[in-house]
C-alpha atoms as a PDB file:
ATOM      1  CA  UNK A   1     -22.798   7.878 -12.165  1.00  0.00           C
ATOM      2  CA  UNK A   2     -19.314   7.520 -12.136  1.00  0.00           C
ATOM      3  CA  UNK A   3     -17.932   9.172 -15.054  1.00  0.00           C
ATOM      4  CA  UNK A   4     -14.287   9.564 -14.166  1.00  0.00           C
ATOM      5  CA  UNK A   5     -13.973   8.874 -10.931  1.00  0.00           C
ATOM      6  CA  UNK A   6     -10.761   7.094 -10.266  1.00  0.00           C
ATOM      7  CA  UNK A   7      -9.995   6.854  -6.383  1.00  0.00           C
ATOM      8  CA  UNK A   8     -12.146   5.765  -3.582  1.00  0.00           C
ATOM      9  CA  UNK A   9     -13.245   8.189  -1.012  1.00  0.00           C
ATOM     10  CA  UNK A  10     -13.691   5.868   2.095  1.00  0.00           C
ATOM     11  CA  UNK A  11     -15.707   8.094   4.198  1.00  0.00           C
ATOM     12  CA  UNK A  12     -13.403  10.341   4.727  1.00  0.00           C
ATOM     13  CA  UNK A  13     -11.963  14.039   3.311  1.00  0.00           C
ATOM     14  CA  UNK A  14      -8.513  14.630   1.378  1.00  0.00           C
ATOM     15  CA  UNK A  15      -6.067  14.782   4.276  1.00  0.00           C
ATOM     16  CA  UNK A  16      -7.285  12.039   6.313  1.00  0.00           C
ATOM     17  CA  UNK A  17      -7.485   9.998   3.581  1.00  0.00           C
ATOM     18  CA  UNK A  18      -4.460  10.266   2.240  1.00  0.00           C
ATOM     19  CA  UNK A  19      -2.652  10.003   6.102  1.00  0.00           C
ATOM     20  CA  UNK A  20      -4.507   6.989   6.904  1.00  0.00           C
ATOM     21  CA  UNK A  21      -3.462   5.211   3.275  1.00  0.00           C
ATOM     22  CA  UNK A  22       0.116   6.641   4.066  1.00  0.00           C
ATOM     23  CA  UNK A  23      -0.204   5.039   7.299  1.00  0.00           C
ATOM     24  CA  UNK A  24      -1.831   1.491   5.711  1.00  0.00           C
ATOM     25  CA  UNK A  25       0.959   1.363   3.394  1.00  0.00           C
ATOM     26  CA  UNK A  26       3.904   2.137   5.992  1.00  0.00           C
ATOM     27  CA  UNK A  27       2.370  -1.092   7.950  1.00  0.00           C
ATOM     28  CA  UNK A  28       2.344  -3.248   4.916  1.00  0.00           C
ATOM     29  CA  UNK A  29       6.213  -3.109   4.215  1.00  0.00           C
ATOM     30  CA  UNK A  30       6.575  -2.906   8.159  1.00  0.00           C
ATOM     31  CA  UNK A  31       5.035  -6.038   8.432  1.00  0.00           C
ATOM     32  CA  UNK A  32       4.905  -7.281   5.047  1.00  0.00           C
ATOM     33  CA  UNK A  33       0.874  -8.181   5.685  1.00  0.00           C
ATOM     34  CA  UNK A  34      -1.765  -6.791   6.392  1.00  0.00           C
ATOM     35  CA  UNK A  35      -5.617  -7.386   7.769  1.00  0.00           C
ATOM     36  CA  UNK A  36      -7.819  -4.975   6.634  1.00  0.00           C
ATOM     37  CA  UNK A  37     -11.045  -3.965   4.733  1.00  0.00           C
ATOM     38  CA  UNK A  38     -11.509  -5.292   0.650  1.00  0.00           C
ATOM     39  CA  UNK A  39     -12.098  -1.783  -0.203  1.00  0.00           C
ATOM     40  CA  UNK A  40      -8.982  -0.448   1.872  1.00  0.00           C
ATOM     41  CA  UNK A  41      -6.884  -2.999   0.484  1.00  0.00           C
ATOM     42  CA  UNK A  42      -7.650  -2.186  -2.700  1.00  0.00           C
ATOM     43  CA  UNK A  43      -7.175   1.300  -2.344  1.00  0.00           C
ATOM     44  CA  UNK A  44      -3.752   0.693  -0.759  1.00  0.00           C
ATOM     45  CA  UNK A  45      -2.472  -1.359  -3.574  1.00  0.00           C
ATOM     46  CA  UNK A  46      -2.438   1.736  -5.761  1.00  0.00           C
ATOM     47  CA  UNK A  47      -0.547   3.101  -3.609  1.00  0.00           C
ATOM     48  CA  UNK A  48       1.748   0.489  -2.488  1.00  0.00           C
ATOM     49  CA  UNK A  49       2.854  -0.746  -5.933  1.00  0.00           C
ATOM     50  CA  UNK A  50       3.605   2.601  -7.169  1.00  0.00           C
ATOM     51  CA  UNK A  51       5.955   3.439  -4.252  1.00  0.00           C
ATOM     52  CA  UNK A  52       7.475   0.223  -5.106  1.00  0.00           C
ATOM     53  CA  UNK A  53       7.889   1.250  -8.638  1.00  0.00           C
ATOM     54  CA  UNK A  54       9.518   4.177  -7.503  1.00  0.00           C
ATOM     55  CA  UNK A  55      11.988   2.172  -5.064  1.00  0.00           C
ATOM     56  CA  UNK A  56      13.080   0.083  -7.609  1.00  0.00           C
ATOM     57  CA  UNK A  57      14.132   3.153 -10.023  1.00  0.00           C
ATOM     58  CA  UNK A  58      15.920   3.951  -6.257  1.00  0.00           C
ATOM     59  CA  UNK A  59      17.793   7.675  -6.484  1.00  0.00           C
ATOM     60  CA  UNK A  60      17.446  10.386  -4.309  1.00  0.00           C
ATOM     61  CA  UNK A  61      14.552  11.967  -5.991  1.00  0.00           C
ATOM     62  CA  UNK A  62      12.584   9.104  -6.025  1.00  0.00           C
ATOM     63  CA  UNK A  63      13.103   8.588  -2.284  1.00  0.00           C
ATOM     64  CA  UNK A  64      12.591  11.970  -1.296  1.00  0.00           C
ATOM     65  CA  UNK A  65       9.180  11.778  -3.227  1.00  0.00           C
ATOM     66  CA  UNK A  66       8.439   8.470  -1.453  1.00  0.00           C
ATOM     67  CA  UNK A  67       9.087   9.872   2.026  1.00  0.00           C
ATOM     68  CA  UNK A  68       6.841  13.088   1.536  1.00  0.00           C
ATOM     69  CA  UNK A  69       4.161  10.890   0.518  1.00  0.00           C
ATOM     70  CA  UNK A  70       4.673   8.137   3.588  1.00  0.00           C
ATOM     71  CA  UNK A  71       6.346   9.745   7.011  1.00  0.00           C
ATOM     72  CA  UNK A  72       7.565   6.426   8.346  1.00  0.00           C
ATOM     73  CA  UNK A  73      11.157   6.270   8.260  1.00  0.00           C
ATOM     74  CA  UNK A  74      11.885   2.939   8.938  1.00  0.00           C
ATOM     75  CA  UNK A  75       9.019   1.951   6.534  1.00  0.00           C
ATOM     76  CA  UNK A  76      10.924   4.043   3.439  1.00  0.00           C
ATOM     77  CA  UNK A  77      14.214   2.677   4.668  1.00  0.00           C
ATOM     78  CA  UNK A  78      13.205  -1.445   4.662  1.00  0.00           C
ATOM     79  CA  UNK A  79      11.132  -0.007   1.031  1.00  0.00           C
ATOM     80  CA  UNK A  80      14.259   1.276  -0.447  1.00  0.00           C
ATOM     81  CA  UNK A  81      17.135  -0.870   1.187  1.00  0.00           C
ATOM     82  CA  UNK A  82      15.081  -4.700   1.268  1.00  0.00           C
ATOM     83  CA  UNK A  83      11.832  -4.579  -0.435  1.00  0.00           C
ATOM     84  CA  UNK A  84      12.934  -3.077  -3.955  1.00  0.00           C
ATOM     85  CA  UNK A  85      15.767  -5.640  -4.557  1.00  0.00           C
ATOM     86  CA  UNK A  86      13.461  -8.641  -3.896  1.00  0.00           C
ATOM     87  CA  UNK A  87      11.243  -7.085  -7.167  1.00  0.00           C
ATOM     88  CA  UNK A  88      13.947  -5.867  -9.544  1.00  0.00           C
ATOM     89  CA  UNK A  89      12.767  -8.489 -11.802  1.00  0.00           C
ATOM     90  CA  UNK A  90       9.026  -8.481 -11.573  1.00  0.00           C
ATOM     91  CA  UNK A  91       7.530  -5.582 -13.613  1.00  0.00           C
ATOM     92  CA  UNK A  92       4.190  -5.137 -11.186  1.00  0.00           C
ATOM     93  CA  UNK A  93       1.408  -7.256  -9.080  1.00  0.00           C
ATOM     94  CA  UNK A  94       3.815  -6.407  -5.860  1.00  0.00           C
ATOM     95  CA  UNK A  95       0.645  -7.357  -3.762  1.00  0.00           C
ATOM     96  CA  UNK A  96      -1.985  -9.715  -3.320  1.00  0.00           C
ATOM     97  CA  UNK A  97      -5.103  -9.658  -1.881  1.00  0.00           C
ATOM     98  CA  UNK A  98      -6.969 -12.703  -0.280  1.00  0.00           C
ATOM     99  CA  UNK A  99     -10.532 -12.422   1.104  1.00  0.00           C
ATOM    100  CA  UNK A 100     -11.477 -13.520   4.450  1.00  0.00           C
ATOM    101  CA  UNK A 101     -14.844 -13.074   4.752  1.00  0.00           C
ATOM    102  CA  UNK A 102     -16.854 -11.163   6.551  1.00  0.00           C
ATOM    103  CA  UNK A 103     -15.977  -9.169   9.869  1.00  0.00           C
ATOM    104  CA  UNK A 104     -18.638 -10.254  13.115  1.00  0.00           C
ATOM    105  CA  UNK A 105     -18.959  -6.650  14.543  1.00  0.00           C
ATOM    106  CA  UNK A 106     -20.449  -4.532  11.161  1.00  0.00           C
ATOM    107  CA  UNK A 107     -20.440  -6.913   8.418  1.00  0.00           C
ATOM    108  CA  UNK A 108     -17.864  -5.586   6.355  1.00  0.00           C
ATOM    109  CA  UNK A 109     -15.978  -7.784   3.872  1.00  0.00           C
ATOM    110  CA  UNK A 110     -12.247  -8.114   4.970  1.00  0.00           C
ATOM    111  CA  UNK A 111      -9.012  -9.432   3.489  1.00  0.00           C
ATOM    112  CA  UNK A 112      -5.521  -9.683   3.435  1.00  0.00           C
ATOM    113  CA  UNK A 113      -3.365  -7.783   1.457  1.00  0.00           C
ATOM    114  CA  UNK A 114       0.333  -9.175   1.752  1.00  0.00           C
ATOM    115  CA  UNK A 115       3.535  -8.793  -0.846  1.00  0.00           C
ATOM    116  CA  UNK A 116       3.861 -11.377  -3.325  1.00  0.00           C
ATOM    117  CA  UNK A 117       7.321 -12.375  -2.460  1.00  0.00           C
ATOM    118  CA  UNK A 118       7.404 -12.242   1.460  1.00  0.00           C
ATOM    119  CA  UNK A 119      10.797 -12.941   3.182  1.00  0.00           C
END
């Protein structure tokens, strides 16, 4: 059962987890889409949409809290600098994830996770 369980665990412990979502999430405003697992893309919406949340509030604190979390500089920079302005207006669903079916090598169901309003 699943009595309060509210994150995914992906195979993997704390750290890892956490680097590799980190590292998921620097790619997607990098790149503004991304090809990857359902289950990974759903895990890195949570995080993706609340560091956008935070970008759009966009002081120092909020940034410095943002960078701790990702440790992509570039990636914080476009967050904070492009991606936040283009959402001032929308109050969430930054992302959107389209399934592509199913990958040849394992099986696993894959998708596209991309930002709503891409420039």
């Amino acid at each position: 059962m699943r009595h309060r369980v509210d994150r995914r665990r992906l195979g993997r412990y704390g750290s890892h987890r956490m680097a590799m979502l980190s590292n998921l999430t620097a790619d997607l405003f990098l790149e503004e889409r991304l090809e990857t697992t359902v289950t990974r893309a759903k895990e890195v919406r949570r995080v993706a949409e609340r560091m956008i949340t935070k970008a759009k509030v966009g002081d120092l604190h909020n940034r410095r809290i943002v960078a701790s979390r990702m440790g992509n500089v570039k990636a914080v920079q476009k967050l904070f600098n492009d991606i936040a302005g283009r959402f001032s207006e929308r109050q969430g669903g930054y992302t959107r994830i389209t399934r592509l079916g199913y990958r040849k090598g394992d099986g696993a169901p894959m998708a596209v996770i991309e930002l709503v309003e891409r420039s």
